[in-house]
C-alpha atoms as a PDB file:
ATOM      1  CA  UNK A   1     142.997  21.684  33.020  1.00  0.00           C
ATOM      2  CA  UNK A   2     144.277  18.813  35.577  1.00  0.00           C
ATOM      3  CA  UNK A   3     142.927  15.940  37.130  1.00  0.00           C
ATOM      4  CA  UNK A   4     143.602  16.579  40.537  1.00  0.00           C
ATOM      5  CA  UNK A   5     143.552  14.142  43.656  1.00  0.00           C
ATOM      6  CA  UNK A   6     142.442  15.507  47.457  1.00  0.00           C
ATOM      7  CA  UNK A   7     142.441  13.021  50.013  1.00  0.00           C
ATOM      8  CA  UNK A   8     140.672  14.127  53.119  1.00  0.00           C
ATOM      9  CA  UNK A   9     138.666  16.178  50.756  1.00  0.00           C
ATOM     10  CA  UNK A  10     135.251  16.001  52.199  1.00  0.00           C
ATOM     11  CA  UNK A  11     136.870  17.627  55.243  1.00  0.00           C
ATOM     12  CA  UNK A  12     136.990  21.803  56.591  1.00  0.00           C
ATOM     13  CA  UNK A  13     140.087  22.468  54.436  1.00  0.00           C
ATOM     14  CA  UNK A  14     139.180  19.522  51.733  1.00  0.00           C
ATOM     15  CA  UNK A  15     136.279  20.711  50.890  1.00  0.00           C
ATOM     16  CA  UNK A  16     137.274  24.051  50.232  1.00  0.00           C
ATOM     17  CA  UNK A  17     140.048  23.240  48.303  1.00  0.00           C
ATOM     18  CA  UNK A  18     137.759  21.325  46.079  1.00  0.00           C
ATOM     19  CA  UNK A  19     136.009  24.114  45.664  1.00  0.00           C
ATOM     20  CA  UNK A  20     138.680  26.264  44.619  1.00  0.00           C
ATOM     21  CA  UNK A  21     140.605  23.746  42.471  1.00  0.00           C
ATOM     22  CA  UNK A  22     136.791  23.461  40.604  1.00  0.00           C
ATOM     23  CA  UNK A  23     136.083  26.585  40.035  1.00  0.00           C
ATOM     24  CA  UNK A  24     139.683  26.963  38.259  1.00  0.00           C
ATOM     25  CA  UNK A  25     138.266  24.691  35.407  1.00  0.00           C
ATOM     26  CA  UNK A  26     140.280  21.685  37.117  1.00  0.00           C
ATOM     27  CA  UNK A  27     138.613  17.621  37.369  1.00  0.00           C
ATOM     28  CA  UNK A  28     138.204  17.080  41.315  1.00  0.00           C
ATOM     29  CA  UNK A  29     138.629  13.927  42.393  1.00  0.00           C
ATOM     30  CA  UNK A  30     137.609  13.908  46.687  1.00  0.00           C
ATOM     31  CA  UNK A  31     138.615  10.893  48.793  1.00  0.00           C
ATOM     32  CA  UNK A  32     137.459  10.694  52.154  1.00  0.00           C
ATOM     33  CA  UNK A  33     136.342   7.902  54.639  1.00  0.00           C
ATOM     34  CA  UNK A  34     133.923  10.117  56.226  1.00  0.00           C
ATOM     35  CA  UNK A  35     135.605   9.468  59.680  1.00  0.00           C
ATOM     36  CA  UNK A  36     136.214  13.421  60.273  1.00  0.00           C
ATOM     37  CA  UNK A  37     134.840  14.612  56.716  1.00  0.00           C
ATOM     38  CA  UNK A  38     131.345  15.427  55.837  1.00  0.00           C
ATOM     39  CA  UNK A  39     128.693  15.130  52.919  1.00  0.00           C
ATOM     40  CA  UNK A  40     127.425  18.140  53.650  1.00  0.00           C
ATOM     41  CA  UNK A  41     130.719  19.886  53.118  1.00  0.00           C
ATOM     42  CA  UNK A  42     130.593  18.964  49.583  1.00  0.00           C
ATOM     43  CA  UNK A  43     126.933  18.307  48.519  1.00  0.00           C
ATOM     44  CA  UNK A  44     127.032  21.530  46.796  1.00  0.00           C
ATOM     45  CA  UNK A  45     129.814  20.421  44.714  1.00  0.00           C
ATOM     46  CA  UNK A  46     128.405  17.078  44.043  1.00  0.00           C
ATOM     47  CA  UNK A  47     126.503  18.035  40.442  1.00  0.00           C
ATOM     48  CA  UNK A  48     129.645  19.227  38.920  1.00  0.00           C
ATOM     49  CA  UNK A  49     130.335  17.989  35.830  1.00  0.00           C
ATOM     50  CA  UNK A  50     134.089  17.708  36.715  1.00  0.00           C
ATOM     51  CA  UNK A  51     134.073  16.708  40.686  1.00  0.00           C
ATOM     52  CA  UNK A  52     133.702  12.884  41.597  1.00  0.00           C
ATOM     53  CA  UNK A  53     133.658  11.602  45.038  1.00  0.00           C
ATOM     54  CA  UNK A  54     135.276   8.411  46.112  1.00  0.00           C
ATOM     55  CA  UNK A  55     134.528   6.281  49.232  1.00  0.00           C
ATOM     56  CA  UNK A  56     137.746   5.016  50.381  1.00  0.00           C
ATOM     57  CA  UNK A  57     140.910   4.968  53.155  1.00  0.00           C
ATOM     58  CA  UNK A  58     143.920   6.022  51.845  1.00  0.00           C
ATOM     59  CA  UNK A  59     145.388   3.003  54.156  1.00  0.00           C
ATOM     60  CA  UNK A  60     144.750   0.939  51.684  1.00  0.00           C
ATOM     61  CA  UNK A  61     146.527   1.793  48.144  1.00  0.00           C
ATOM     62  CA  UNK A  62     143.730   3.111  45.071  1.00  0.00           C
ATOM     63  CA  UNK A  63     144.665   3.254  41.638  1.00  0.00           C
ATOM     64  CA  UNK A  64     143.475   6.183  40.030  1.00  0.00           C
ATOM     65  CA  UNK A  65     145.216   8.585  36.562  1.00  0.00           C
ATOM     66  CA  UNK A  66     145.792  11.862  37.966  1.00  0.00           C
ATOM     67  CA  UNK A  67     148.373  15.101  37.276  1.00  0.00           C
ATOM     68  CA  UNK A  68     148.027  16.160  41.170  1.00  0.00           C
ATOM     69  CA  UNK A  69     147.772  15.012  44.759  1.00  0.00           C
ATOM     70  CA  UNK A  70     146.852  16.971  47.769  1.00  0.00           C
ATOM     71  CA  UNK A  71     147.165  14.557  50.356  1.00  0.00           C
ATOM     72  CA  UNK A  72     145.089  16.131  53.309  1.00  0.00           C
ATOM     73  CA  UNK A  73     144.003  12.752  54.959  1.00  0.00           C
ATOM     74  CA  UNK A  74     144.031  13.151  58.705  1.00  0.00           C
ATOM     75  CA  UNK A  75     142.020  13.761  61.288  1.00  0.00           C
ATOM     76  CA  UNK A  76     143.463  17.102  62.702  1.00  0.00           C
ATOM     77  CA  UNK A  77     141.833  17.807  65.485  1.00  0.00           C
ATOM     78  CA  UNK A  78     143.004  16.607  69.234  1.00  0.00           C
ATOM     79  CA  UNK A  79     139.347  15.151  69.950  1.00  0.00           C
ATOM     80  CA  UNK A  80     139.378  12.904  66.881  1.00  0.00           C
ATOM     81  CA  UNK A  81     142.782  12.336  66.565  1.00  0.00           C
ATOM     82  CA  UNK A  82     143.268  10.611  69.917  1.00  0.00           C
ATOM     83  CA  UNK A  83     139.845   9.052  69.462  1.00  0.00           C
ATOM     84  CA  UNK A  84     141.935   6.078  67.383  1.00  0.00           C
ATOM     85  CA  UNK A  85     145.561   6.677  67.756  1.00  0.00           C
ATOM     86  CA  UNK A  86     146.497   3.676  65.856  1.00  0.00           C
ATOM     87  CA  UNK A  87     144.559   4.598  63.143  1.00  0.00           C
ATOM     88  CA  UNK A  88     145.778   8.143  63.014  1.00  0.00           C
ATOM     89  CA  UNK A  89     149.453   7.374  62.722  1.00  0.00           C
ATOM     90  CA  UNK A  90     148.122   4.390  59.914  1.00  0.00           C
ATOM     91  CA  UNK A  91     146.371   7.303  58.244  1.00  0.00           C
ATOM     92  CA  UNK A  92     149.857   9.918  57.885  1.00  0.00           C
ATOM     93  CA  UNK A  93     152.262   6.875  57.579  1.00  0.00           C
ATOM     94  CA  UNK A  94     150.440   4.269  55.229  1.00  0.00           C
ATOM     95  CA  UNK A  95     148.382   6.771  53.292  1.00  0.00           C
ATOM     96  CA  UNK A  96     151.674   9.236  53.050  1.00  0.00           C
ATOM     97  CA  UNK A  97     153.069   5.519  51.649  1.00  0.00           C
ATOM     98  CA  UNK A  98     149.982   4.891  49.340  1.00  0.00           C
ATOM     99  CA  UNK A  99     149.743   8.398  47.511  1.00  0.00           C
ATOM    100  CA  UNK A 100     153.448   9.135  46.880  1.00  0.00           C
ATOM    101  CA  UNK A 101     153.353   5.241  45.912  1.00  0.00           C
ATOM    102  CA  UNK A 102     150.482   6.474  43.086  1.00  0.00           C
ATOM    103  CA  UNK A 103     152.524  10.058  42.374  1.00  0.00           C
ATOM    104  CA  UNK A 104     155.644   7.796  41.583  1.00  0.00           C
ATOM    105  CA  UNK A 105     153.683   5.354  39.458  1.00  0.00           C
ATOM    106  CA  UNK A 106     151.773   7.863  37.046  1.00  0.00           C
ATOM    107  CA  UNK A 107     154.591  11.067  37.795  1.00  0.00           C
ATOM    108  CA  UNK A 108     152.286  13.153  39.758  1.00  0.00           C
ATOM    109  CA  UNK A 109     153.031  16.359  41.456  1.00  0.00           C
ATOM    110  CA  UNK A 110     152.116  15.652  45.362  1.00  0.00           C
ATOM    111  CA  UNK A 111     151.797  18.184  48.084  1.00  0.00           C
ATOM    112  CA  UNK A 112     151.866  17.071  51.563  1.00  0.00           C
ATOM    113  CA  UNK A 113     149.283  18.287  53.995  1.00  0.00           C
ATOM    114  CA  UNK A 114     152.121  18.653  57.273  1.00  0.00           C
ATOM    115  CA  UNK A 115     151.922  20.916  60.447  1.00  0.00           C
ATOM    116  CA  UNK A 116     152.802  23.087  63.049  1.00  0.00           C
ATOM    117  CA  UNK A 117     152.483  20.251  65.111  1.00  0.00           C
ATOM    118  CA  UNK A 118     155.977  19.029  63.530  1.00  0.00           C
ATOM    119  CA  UNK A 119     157.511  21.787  66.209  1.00  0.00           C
ATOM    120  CA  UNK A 120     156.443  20.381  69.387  1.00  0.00           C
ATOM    121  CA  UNK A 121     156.179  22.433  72.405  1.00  0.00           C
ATOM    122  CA  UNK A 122     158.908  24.808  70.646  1.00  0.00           C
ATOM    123  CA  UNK A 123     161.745  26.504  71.972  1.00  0.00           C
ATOM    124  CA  UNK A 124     162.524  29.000  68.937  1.00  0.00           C
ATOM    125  CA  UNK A 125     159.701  31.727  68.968  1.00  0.00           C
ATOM    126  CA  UNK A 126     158.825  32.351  65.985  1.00  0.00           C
ATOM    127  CA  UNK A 127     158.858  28.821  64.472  1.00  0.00           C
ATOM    128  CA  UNK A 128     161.504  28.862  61.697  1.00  0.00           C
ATOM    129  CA  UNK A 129     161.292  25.601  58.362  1.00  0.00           C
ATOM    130  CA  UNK A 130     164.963  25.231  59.985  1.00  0.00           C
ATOM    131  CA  UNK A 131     163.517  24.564  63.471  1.00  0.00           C
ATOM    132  CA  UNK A 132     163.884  20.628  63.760  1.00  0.00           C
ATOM    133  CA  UNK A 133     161.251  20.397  66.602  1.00  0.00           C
ATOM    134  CA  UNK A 134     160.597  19.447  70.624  1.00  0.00           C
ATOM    135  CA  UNK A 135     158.276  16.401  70.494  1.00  0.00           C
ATOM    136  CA  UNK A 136     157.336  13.908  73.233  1.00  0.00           C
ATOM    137  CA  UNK A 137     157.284  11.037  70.828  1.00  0.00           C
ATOM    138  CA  UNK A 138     155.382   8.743  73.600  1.00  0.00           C
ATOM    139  CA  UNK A 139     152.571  11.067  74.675  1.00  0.00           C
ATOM    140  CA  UNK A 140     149.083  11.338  74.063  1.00  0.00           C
ATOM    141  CA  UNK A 141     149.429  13.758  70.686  1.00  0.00           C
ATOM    142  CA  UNK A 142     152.334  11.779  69.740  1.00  0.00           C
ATOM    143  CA  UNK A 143     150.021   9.292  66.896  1.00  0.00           C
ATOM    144  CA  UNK A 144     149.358  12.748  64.991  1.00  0.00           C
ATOM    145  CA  UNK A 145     153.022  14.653  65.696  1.00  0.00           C
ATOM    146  CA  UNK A 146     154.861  12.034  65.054  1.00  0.00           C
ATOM    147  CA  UNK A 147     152.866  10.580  62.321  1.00  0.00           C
ATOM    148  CA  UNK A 148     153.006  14.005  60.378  1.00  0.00           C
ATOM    149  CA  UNK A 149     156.891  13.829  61.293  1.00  0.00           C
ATOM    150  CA  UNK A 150     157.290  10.831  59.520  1.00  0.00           C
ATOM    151  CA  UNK A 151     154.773  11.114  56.165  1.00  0.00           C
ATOM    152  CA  UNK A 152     157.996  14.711  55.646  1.00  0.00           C
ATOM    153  CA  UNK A 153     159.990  12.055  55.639  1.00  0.00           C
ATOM    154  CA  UNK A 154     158.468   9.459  53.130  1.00  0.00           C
ATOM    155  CA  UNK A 155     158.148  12.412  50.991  1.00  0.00           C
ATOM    156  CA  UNK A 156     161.506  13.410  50.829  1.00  0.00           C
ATOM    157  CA  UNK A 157     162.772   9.941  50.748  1.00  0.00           C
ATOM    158  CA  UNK A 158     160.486   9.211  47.473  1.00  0.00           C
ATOM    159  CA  UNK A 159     161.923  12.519  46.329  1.00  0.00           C
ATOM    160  CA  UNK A 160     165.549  11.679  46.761  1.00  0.00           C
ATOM    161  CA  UNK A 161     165.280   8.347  45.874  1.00  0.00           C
ATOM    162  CA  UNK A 162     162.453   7.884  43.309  1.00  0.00           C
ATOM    163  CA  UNK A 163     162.321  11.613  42.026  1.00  0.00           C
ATOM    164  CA  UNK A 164     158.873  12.421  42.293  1.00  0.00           C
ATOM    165  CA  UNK A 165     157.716  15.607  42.753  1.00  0.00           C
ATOM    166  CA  UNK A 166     157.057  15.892  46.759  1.00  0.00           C
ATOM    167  CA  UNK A 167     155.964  19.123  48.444  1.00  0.00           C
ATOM    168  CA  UNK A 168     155.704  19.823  51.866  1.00  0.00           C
ATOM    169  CA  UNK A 169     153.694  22.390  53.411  1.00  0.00           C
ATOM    170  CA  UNK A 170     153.308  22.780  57.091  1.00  0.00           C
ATOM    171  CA  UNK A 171     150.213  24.088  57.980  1.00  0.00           C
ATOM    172  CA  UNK A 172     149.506  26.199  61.407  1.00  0.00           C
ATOM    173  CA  UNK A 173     145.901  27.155  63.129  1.00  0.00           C
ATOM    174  CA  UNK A 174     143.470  27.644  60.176  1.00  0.00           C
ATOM    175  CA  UNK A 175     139.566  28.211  60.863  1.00  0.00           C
ATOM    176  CA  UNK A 176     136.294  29.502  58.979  1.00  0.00           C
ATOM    177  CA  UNK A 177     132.963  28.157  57.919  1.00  0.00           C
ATOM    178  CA  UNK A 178     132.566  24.087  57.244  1.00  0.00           C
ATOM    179  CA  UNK A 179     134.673  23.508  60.697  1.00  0.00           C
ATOM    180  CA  UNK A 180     132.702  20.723  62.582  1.00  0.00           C
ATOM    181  CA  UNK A 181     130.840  21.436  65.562  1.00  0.00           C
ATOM    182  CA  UNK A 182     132.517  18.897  67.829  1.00  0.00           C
ATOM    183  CA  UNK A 183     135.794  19.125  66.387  1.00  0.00           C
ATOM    184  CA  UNK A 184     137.389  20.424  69.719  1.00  0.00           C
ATOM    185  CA  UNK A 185     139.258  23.197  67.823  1.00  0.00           C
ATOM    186  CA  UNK A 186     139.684  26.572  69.931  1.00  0.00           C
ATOM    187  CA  UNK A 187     137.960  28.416  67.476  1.00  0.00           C
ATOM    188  CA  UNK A 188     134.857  26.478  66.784  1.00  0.00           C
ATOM    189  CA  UNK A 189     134.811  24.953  70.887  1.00  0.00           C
ATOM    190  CA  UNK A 190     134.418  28.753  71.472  1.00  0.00           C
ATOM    191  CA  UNK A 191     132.146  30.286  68.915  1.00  0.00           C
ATOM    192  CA  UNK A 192     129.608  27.042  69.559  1.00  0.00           C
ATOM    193  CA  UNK A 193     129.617  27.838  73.724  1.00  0.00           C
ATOM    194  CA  UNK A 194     129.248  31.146  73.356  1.00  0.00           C
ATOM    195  CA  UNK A 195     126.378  30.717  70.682  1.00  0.00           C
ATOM    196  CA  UNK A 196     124.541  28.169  73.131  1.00  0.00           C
ATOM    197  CA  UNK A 197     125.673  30.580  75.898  1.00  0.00           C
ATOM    198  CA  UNK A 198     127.470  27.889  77.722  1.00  0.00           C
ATOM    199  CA  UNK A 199     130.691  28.158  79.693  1.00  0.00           C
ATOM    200  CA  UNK A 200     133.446  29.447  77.514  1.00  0.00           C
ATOM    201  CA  UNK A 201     136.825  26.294  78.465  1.00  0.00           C
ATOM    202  CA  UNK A 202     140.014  28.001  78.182  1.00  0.00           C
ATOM    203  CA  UNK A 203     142.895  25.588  79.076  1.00  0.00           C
ATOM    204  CA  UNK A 204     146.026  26.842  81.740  1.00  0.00           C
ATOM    205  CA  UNK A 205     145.314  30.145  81.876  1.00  0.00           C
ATOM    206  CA  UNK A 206     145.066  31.194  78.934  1.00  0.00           C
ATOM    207  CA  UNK A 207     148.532  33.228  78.088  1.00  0.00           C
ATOM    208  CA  UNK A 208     149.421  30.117  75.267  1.00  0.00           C
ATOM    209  CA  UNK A 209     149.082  31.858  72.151  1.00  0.00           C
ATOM    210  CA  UNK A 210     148.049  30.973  68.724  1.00  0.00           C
ATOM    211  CA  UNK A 211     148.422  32.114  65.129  1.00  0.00           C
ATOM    212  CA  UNK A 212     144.918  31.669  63.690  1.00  0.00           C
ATOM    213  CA  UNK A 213     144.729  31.741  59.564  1.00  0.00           C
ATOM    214  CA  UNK A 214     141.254  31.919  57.707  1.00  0.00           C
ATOM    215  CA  UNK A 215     140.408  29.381  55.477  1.00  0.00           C
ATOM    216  CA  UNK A 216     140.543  31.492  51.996  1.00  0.00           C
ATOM    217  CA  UNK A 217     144.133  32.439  52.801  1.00  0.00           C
ATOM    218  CA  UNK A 218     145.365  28.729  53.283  1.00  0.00           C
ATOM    219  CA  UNK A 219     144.148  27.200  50.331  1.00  0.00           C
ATOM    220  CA  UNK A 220     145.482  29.927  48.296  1.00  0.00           C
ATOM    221  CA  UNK A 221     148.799  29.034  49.829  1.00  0.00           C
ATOM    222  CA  UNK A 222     148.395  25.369  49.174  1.00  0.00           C
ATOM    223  CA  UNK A 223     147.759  26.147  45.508  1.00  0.00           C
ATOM    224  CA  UNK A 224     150.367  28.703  44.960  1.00  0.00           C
ATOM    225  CA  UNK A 225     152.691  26.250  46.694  1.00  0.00           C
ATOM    226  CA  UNK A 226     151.454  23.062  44.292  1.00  0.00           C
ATOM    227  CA  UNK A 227     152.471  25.252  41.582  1.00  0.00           C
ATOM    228  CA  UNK A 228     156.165  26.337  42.747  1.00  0.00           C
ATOM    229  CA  UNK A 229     158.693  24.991  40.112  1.00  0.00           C
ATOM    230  CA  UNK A 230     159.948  20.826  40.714  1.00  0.00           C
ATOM    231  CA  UNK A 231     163.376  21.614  42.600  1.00  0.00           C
ATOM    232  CA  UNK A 232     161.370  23.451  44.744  1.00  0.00           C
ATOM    233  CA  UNK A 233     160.334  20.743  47.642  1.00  0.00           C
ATOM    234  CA  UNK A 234     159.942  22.577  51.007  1.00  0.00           C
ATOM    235  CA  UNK A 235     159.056  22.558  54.039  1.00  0.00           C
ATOM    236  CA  UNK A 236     157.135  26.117  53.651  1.00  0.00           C
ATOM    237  CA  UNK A 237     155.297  27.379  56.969  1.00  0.00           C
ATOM    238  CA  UNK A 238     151.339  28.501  55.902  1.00  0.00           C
ATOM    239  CA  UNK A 239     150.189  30.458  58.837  1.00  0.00           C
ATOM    240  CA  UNK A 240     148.889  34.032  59.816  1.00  0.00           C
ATOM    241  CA  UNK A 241     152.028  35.611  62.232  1.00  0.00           C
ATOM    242  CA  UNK A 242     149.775  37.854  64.074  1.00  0.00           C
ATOM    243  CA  UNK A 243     149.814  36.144  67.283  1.00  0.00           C
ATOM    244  CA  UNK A 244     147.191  35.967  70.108  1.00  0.00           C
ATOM    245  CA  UNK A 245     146.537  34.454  73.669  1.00  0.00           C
ATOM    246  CA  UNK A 246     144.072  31.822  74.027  1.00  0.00           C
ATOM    247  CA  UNK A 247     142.145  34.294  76.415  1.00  0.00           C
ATOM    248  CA  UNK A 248     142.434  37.357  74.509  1.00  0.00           C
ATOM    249  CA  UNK A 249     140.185  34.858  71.439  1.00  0.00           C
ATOM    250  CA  UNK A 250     137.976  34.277  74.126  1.00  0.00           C
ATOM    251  CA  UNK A 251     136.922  37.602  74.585  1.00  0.00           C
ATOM    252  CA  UNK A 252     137.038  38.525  71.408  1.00  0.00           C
ATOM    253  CA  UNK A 253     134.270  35.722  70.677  1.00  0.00           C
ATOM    254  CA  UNK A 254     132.296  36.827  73.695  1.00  0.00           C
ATOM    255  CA  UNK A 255     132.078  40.269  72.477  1.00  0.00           C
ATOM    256  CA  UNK A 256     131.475  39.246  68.674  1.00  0.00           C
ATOM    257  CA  UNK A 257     128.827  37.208  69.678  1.00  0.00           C
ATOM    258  CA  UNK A 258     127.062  39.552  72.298  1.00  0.00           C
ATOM    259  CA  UNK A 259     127.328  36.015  74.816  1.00  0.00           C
ATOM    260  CA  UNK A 260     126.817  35.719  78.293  1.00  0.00           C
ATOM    261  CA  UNK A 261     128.805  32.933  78.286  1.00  0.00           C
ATOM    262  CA  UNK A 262     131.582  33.157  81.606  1.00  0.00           C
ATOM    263  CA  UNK A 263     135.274  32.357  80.625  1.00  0.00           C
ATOM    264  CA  UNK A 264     136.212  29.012  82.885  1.00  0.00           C
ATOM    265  CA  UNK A 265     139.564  27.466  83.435  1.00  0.00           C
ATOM    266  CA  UNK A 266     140.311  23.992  83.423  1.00  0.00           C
ATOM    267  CA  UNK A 267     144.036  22.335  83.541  1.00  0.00           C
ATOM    268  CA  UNK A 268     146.473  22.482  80.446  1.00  0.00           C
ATOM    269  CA  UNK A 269     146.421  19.677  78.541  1.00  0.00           C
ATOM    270  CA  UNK A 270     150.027  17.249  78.258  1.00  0.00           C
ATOM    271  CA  UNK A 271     152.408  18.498  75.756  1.00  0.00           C
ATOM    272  CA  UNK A 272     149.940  21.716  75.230  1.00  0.00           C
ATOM    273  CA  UNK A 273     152.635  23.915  73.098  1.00  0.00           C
ATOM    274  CA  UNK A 274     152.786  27.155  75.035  1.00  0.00           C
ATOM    275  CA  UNK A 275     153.589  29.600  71.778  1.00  0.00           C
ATOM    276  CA  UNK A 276     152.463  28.679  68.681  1.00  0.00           C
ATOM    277  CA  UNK A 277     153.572  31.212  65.593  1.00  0.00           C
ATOM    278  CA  UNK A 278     155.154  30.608  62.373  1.00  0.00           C
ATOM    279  CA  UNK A 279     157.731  32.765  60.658  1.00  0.00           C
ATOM    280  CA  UNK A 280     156.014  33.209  57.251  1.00  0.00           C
ATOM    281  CA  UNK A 281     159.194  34.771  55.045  1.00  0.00           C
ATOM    282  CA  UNK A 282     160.030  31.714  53.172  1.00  0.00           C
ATOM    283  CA  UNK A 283     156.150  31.741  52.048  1.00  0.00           C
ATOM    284  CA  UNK A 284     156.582  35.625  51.403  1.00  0.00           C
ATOM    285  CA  UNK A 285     159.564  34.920  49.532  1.00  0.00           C
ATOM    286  CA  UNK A 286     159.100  32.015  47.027  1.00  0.00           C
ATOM    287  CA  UNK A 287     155.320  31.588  46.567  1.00  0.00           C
ATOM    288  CA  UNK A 288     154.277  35.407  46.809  1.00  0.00           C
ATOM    289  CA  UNK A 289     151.970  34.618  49.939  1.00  0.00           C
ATOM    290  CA  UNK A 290     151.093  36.227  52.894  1.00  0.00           C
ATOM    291  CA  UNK A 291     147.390  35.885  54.570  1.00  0.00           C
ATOM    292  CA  UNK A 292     145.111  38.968  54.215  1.00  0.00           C
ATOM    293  CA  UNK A 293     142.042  38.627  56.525  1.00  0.00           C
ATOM    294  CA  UNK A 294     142.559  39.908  59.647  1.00  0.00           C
ATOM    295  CA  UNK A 295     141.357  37.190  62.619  1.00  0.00           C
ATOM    296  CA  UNK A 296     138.235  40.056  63.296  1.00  0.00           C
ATOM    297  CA  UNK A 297     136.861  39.959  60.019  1.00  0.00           C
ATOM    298  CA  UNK A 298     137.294  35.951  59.800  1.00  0.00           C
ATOM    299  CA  UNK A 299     135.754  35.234  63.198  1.00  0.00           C
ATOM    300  CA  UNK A 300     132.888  37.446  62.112  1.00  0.00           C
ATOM    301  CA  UNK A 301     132.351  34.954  59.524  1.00  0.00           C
ATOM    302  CA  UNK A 302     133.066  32.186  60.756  1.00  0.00           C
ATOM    303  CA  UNK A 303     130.266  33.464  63.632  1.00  0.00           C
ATOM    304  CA  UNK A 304     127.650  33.755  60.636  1.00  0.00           C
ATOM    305  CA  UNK A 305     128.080  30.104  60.166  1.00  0.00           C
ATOM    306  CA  UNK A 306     127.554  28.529  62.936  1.00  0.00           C
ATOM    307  CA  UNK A 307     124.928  29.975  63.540  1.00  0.00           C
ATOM    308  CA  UNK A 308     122.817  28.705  61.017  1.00  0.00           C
ATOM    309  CA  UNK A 309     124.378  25.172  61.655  1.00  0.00           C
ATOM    310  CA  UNK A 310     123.574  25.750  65.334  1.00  0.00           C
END
């Protein structure tokens, strides 16, 4: 048994990882400031005898005995992350600073929470760990790109320098129940509009193409790679390779979903990566991972959902 640190954990992949960490006879501890997380993610979890929640930024440092970090702490999503730009590059910078600063002092193992946002708008198809990256580092996703960019870098840094045990996962399109209504993510924006039967908002038109990964698949990834040996640091791609267009998950939804909703296009967001799809052999290769549920048989459930939140 471990005591075990998630920041961000009253978020969509927090909370879940809670949930699984729990239910391995592990003490939870979840931070969150509530800014993107939610109570109701974790209420069920909240009469454990071994989960405690905690009320706080990770801006500011917190001073806790713990065996393991998984520093998820971010707002992910482009809606709330450009909401407070400032505070989102605060959040992967300072709060990168402020757990490795807590791994180092009681020799904690941390895992770091990147993504495929690290890439850019990328030029290698699929995206390789190797692949350094094609980021505007002055546009408008820039606070979360950059800001991911850099907490890789305090982790290696404090790894090199101060030998703790750092891990870096980078994390591509992951989706499933708990996802917030308005978080502006393509798969929730489209299951919610086609539920209300409102206008389904595909961006450019719709050839970009995402790797989408259900939510059981990912945490299982960020726990097998938590428990990869110490010389073992990363980066490690977490993704589903199957790739899709945008428009292609639009339809998909419609007809899942029995919608009237009508498919409108409005124009591609700056610094909108047209591909999007990680190369998953290091994954396959070191932690024994690969996702298993097809995008069908997650949207399908991810469908269920919302519809009882909606």
């Amino acid at each position: 048994m471990k005591r075990i640190l998630i920041t961000g954990g009253a978020g969509f992949l927090g909370s879940h990882l809670c949930e699984r960490l729990l239910a391995a006879g592990h003490d939870v501890i979840c931070l969150d400031n509530f800014f993107t997380g939610s109570k109701n993610n974790i209420l069920h979890l909240m009469p454990h005898p071994r989960f405690e929640l905690v009320r706080h930024d990770i801006i500011n440092p917190i001073y806790l005995e713990i065996d393991e970090i998984y520093n998820l702490a971010c707002p992910a999503s482009p809606v709330h992350y450009q909401f407070n730009p400032i505070k989102t590059i605060k959040t992967s910078v300072m709060g990168a600073i402020n757990t490795l600063g807590l791994a180092k002092r009681v020799k904690a193992s941390i895992l770091q929470a990147s993504t495929s946002e690290v890439y850019g708008d990328p030029e290698v198809h699929p995206q390789t760990e190797g692949y350094w990256g094609r980021v505007n580092p002055i546009g408008i996703r820039s606070c979360y790109d950059e800001g991911k960019r850099a907490a890789e870098c305090l982790m290696m840094d404090y790894r090199r320098q101060n030998r703790v045990n750092a891990k870096i996962a980078r994390i591509f399109n992951t989706y499933g129940p708990r996802m917030a209504v308005n978080d502006g993510r393509v798969v929730s924006n489209f299951i919610v509009q086609a539920l209300t039967q409102r206008d389904i908002t595909v961006y450019g038109d719709g050839s970009q193409t995402r790797s989408f990964c259900y939510i059981d698949d990912m945490v299982d990834g960020l726990i097998r790679m938590m428990a990869t040996p110490a010389d073992f640091s990363g980066p490690v791609n977490l993704g589903n390779p199957r790739e899709f267009t945008i428009l292609e998950l639009a339809e998909m939804v419609i007809g899942m979903t029995d919608s009237r909703a009508k498919i409108i296009f409005n124009p591609l967001p700056p610094d909108d990566p047209v591909q999007r799809k990680p190369d998953i052999g290091m994954a396959q290769k070191t932690l024994g991972w690969q996702p298993k549920i097809p995008l069908e048989e997650g949207i399908e459930k991810t469908i269920a959902y919302f519809r009882k939140v909606i």
